[in-house]
N, C-alpha and C. Protein backbone atom coordinates (compact mmCIF):
# COMPACT_ATOMS: atom_id res chain seq x y z
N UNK A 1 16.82 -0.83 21.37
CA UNK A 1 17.09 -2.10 20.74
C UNK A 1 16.35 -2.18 19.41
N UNK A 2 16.86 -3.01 18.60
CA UNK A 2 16.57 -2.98 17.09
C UNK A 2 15.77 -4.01 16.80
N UNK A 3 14.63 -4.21 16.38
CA UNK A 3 13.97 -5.43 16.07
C UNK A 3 14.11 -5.25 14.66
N UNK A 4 14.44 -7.30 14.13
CA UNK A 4 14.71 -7.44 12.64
C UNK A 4 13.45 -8.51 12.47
N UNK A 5 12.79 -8.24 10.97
CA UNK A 5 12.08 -8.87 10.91
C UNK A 5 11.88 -9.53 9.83
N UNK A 6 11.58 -10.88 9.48
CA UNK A 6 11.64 -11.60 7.99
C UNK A 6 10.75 -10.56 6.54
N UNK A 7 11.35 -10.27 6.01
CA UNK A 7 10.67 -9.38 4.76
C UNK A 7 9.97 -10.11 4.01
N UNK A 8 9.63 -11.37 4.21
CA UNK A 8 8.51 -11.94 3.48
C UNK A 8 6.83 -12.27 4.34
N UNK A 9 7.17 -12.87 5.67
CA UNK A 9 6.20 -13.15 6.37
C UNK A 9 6.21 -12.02 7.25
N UNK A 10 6.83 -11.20 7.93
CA UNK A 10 7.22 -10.24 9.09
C UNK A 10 6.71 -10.83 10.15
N UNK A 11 7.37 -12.25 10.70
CA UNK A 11 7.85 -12.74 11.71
C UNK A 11 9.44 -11.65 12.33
N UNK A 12 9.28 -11.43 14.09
CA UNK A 12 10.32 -10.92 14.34
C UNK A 12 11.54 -11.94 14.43
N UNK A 13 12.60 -11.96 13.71
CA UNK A 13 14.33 -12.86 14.22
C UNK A 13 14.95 -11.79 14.64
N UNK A 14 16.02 -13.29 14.96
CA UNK A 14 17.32 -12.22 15.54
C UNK A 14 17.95 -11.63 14.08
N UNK A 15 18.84 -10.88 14.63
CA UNK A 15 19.66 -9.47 13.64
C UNK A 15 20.58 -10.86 12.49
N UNK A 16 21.06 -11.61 12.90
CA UNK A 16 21.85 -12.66 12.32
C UNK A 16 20.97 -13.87 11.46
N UNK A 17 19.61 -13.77 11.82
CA UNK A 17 19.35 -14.26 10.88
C UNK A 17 19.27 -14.96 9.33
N UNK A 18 19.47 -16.01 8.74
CA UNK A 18 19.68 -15.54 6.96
C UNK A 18 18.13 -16.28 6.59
N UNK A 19 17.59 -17.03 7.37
CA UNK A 19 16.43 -18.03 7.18
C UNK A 19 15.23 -17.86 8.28
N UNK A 20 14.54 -17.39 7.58
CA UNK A 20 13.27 -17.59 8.34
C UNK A 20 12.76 -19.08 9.50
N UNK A 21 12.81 -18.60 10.28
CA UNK A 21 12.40 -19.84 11.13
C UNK A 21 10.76 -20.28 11.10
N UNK A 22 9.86 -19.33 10.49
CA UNK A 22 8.63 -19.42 10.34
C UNK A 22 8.22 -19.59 9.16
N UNK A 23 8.39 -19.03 7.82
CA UNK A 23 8.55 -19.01 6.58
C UNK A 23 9.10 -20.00 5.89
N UNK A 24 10.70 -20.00 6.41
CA UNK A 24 11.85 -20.74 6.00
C UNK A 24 11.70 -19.64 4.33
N UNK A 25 11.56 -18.82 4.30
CA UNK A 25 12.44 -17.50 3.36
C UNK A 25 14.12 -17.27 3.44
N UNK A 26 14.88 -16.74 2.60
CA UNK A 26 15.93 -17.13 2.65
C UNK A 26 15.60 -15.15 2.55
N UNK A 27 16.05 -14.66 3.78
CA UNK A 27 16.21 -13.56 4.63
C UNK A 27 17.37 -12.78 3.86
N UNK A 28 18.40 -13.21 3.62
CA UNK A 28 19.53 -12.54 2.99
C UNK A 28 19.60 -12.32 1.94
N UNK A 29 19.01 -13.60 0.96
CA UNK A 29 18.86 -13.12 -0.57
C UNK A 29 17.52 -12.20 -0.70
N UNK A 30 16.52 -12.06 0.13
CA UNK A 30 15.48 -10.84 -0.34
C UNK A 30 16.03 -9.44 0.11
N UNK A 31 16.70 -9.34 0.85
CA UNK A 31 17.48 -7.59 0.98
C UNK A 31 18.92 -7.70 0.10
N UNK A 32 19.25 -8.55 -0.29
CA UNK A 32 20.43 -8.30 -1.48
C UNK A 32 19.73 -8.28 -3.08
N UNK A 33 18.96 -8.91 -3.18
CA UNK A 33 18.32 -9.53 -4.40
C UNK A 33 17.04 -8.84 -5.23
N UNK A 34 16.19 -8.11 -3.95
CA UNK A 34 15.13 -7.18 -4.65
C UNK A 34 15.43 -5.96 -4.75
N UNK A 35 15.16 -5.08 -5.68
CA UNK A 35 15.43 -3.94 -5.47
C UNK A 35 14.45 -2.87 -4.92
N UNK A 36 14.62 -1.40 -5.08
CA UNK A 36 13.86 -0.82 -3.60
C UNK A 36 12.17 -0.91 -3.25
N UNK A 37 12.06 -0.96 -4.91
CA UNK A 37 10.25 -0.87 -5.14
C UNK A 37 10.04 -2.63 -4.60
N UNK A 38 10.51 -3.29 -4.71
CA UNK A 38 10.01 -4.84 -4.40
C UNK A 38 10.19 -4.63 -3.09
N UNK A 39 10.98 -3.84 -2.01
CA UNK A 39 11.23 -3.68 -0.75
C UNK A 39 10.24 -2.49 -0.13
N UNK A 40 10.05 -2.00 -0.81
CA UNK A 40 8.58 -0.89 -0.47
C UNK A 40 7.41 -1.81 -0.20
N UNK A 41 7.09 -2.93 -1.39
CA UNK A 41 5.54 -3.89 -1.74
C UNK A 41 5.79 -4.27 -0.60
N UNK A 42 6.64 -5.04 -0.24
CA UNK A 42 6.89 -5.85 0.76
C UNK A 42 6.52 -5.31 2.58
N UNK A 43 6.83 -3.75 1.98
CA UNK A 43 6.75 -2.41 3.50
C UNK A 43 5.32 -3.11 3.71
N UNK A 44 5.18 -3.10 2.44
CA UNK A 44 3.45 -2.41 2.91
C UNK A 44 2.35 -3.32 3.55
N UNK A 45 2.98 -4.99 3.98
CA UNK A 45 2.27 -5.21 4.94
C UNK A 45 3.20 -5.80 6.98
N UNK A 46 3.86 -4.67 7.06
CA UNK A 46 4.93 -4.51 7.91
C UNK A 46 3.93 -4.45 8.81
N UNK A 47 4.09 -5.16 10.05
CA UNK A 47 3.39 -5.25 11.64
C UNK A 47 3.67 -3.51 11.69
N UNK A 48 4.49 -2.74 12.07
CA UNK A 48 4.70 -1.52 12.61
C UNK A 48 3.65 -0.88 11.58
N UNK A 49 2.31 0.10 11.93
CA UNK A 49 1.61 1.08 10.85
C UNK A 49 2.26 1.59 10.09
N UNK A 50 3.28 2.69 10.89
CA UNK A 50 3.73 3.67 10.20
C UNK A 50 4.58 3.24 9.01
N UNK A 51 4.96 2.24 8.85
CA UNK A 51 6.42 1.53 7.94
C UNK A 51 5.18 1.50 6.49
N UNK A 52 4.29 0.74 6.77
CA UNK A 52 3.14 0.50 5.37
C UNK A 52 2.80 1.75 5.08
N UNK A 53 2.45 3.12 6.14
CA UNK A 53 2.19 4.03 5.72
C UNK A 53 3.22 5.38 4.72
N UNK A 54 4.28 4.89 5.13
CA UNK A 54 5.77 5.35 4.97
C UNK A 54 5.83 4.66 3.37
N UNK A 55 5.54 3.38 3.10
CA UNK A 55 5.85 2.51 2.00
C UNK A 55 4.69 3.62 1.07
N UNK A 56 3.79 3.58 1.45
CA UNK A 56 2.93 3.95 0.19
C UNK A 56 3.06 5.25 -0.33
N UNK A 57 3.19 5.91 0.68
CA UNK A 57 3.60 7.39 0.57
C UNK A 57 4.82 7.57 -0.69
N UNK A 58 6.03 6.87 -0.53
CA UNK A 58 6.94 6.77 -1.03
C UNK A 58 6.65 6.05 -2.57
N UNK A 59 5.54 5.07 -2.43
CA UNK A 59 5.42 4.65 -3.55
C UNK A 59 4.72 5.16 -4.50
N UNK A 60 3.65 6.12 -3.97
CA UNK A 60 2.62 7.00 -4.42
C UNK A 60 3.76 8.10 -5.13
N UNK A 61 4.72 8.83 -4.45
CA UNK A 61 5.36 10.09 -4.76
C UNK A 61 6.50 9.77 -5.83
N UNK A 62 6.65 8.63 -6.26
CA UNK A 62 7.82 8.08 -7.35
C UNK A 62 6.82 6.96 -8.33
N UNK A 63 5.54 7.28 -8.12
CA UNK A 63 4.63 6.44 -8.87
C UNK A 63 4.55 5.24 -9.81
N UNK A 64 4.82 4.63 -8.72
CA UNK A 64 5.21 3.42 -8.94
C UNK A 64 4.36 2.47 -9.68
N UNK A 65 4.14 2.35 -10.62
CA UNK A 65 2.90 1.33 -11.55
C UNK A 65 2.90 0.02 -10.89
N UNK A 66 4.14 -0.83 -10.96
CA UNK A 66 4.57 -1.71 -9.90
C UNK A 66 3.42 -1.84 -8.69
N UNK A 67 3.06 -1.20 -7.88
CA UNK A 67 2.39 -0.84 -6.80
C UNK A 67 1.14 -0.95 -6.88
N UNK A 68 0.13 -0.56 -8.17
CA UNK A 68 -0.95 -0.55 -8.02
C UNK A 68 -1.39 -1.88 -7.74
N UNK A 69 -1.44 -2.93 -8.09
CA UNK A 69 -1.81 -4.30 -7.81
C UNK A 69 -1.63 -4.30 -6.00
N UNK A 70 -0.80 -4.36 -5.31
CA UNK A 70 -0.49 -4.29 -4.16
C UNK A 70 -1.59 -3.77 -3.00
N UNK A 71 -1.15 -2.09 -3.61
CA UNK A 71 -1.67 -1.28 -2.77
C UNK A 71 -3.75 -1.26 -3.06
N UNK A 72 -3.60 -2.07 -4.31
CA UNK A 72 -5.16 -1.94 -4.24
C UNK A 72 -5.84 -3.36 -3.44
N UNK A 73 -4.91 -4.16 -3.51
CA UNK A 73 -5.21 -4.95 -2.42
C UNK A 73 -5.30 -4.80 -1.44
N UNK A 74 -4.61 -3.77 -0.76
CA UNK A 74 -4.48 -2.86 0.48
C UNK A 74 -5.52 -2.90 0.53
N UNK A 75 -6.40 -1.97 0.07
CA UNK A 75 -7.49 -0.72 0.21
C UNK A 75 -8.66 -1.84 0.43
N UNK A 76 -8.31 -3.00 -0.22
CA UNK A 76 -9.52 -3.66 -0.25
C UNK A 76 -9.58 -4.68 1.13
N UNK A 77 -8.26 -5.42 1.46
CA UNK A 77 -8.54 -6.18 2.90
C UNK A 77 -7.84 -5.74 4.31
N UNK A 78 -7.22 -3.88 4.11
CA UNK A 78 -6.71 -3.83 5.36
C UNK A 78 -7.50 -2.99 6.46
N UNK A 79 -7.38 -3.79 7.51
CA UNK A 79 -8.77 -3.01 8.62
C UNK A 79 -8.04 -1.41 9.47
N UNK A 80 -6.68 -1.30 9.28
CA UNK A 80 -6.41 0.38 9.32
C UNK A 80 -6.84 0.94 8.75
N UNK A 81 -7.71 1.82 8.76
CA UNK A 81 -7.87 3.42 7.99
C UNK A 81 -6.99 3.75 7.85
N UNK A 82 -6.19 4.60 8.96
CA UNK A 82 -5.12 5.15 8.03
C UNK A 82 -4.08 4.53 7.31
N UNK A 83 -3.83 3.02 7.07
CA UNK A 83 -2.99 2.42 6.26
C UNK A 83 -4.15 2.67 4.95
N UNK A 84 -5.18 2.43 4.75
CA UNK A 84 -6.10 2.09 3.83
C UNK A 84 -6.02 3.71 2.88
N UNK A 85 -5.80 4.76 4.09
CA UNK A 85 -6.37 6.27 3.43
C UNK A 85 -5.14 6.75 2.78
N UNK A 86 -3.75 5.89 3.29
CA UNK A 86 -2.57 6.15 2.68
C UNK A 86 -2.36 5.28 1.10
N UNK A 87 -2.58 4.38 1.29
CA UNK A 87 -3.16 3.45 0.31
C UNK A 87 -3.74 4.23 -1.07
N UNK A 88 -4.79 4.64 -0.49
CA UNK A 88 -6.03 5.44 -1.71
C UNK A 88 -5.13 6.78 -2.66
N UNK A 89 -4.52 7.51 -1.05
CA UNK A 89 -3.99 8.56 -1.66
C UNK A 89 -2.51 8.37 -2.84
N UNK A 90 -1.68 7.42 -2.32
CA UNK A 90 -0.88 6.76 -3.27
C UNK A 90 -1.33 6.24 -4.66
N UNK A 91 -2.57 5.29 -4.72
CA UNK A 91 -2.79 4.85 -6.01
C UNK A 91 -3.39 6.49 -6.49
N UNK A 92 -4.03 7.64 -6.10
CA UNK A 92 -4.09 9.04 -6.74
C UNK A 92 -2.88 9.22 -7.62
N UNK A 93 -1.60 9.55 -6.96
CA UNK A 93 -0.59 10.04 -6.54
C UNK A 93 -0.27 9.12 -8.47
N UNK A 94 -0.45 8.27 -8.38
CA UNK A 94 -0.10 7.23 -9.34
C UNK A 94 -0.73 7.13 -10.77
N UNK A 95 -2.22 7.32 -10.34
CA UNK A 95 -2.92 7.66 -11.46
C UNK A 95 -3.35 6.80 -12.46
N UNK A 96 -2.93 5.43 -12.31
CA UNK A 96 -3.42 4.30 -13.83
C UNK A 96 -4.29 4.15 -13.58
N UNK A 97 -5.12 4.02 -14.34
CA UNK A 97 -6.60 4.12 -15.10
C UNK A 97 -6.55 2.46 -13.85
N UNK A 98 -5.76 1.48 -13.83
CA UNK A 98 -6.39 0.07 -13.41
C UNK A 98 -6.28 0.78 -11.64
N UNK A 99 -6.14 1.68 -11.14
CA UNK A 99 -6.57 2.14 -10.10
C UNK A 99 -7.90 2.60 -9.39
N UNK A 100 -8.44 2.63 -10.78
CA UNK A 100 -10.22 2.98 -10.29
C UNK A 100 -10.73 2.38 -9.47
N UNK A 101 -10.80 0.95 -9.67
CA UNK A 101 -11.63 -0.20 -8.90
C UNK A 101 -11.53 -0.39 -7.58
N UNK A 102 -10.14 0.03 -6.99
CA UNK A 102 -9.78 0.10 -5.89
C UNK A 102 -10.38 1.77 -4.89
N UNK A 103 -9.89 2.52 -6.06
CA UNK A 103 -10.87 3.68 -5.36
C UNK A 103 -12.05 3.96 -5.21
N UNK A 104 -12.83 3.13 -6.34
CA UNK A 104 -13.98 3.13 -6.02
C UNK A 104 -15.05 2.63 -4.83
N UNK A 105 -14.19 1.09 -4.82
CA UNK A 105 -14.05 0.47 -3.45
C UNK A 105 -14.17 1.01 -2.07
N UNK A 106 -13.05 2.07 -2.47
CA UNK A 106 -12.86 3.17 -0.85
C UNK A 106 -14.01 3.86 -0.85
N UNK A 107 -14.59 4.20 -1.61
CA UNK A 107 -15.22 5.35 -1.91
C UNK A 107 -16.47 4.77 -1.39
N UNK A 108 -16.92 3.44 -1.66
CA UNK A 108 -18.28 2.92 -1.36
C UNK A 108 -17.99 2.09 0.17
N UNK A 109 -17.00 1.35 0.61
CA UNK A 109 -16.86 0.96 1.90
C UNK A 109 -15.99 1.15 2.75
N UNK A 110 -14.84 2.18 2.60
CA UNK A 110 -14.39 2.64 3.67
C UNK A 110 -14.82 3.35 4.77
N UNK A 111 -13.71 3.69 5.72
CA UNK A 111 -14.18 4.45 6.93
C UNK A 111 -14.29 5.72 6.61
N UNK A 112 -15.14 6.30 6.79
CA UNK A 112 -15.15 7.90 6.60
C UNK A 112 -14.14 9.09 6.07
N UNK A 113 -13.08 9.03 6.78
CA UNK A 113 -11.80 9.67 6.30
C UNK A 113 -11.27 9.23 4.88
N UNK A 114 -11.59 7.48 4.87
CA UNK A 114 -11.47 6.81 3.01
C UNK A 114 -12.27 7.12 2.27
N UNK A 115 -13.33 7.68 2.58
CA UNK A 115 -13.99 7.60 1.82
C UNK A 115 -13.95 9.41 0.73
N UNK A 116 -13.86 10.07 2.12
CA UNK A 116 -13.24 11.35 1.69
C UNK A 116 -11.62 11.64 1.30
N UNK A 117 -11.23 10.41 1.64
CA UNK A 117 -9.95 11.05 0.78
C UNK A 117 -10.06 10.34 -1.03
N UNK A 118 -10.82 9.02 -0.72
CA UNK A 118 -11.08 8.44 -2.33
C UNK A 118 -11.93 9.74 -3.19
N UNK A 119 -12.78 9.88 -2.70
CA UNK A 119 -13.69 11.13 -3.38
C UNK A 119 -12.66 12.69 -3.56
N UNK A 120 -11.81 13.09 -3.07
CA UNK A 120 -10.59 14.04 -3.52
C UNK A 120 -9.84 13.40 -4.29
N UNK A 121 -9.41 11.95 -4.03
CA UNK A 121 -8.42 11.39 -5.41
C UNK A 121 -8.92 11.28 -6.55
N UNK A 122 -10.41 10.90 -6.52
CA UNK A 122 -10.97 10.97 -8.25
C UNK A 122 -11.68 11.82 -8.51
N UNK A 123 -11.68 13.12 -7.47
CA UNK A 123 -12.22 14.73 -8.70
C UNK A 123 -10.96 15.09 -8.78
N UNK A 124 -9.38 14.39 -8.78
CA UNK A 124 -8.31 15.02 -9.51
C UNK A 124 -7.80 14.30 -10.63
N UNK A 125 -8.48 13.01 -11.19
CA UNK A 125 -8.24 12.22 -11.94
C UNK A 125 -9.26 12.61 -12.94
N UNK A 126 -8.71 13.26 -14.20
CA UNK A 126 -9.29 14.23 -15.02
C UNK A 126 -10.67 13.36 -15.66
N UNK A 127 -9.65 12.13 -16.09
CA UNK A 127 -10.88 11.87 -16.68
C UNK A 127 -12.05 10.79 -16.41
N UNK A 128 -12.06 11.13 -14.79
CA UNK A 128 -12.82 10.41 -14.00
C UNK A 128 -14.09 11.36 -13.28
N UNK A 129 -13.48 12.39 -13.50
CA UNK A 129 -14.78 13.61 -13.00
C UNK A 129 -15.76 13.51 -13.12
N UNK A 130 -16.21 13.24 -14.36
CA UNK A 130 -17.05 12.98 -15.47
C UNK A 130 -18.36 12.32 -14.64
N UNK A 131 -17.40 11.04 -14.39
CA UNK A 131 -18.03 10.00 -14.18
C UNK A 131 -18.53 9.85 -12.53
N UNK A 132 -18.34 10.58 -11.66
CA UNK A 132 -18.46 10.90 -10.52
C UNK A 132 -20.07 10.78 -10.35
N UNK A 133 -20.58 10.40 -10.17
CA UNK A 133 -22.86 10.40 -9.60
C UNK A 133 -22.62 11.98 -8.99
N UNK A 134 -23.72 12.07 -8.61
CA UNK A 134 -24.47 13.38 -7.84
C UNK A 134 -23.79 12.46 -6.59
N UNK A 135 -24.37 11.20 -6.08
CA UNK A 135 -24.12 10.63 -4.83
C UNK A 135 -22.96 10.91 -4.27
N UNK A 136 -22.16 10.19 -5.37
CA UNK A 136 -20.48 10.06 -4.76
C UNK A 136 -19.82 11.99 -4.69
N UNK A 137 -20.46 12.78 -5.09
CA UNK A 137 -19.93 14.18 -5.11
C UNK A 137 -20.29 14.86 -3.83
């Protein structure tokens, strides 16, 4: 069975839905009306893990500028690691300079695995090497 879920709040409705019963979002005009990157942002705080992890991945590998605002919000209030470590590796993947703050973030309070994957995303960000401490290396 197929669960459908409002793309703004991700309350579960039925498949026939057009209006959020929790939201009151108008369900039909956001999957006709946004296009795919506004439907990725949107992945990325999906009840199911894998869907946010799936979103970033995708958004990271077509580098989406769009995204960094989002996904660095990610990094900063979501309590998955691995949504958070998918997160980090995407804004890499992406590369704008306004991505630092967020990796740095990982780098100083994530879970272990964030913290090592933030510290591989910015010794590949050339001109962030530099700037790396003895600590953070």
């Amino acid at each position: 069975m197929t669960t459908f879920y409002c793309p703004h709040c991700w309350r579960e409705v039925a498949p026939s839905t057009t209006h959020c019963p929790g939201c009151q979002a108008d369900i039909e005009a956001a999957l006709t009306h946004w296009d795919y990157v506004e439907k990725l942002i949107a992945a990325l705080h999906h009840p199911e893990p894998t869907t946010p992890i799936r979103a970033a991945w995708i958004l990271g590998e077509r580098k989406e500028r769009r995204a960094v605002e989002p996904l660095s919000r990610l990094v900063r209030e979501c309590r998955d690691s691995f949504i958070v470590e998918a997160a980090v590796e995407a804004l890499g993947k992406i590369g704008d300079p306004s991505c630092l703050p967020a990796l740095r973030f990982a780098l100083a309070r994530g879970a272990l695995k964030v913290r090592e994957k933030a510290r591989a995303v910015l010794a590949q960000i050339p001109h962030q090497q530099a700037e790396l401490t003895e600590k953070e290396i």
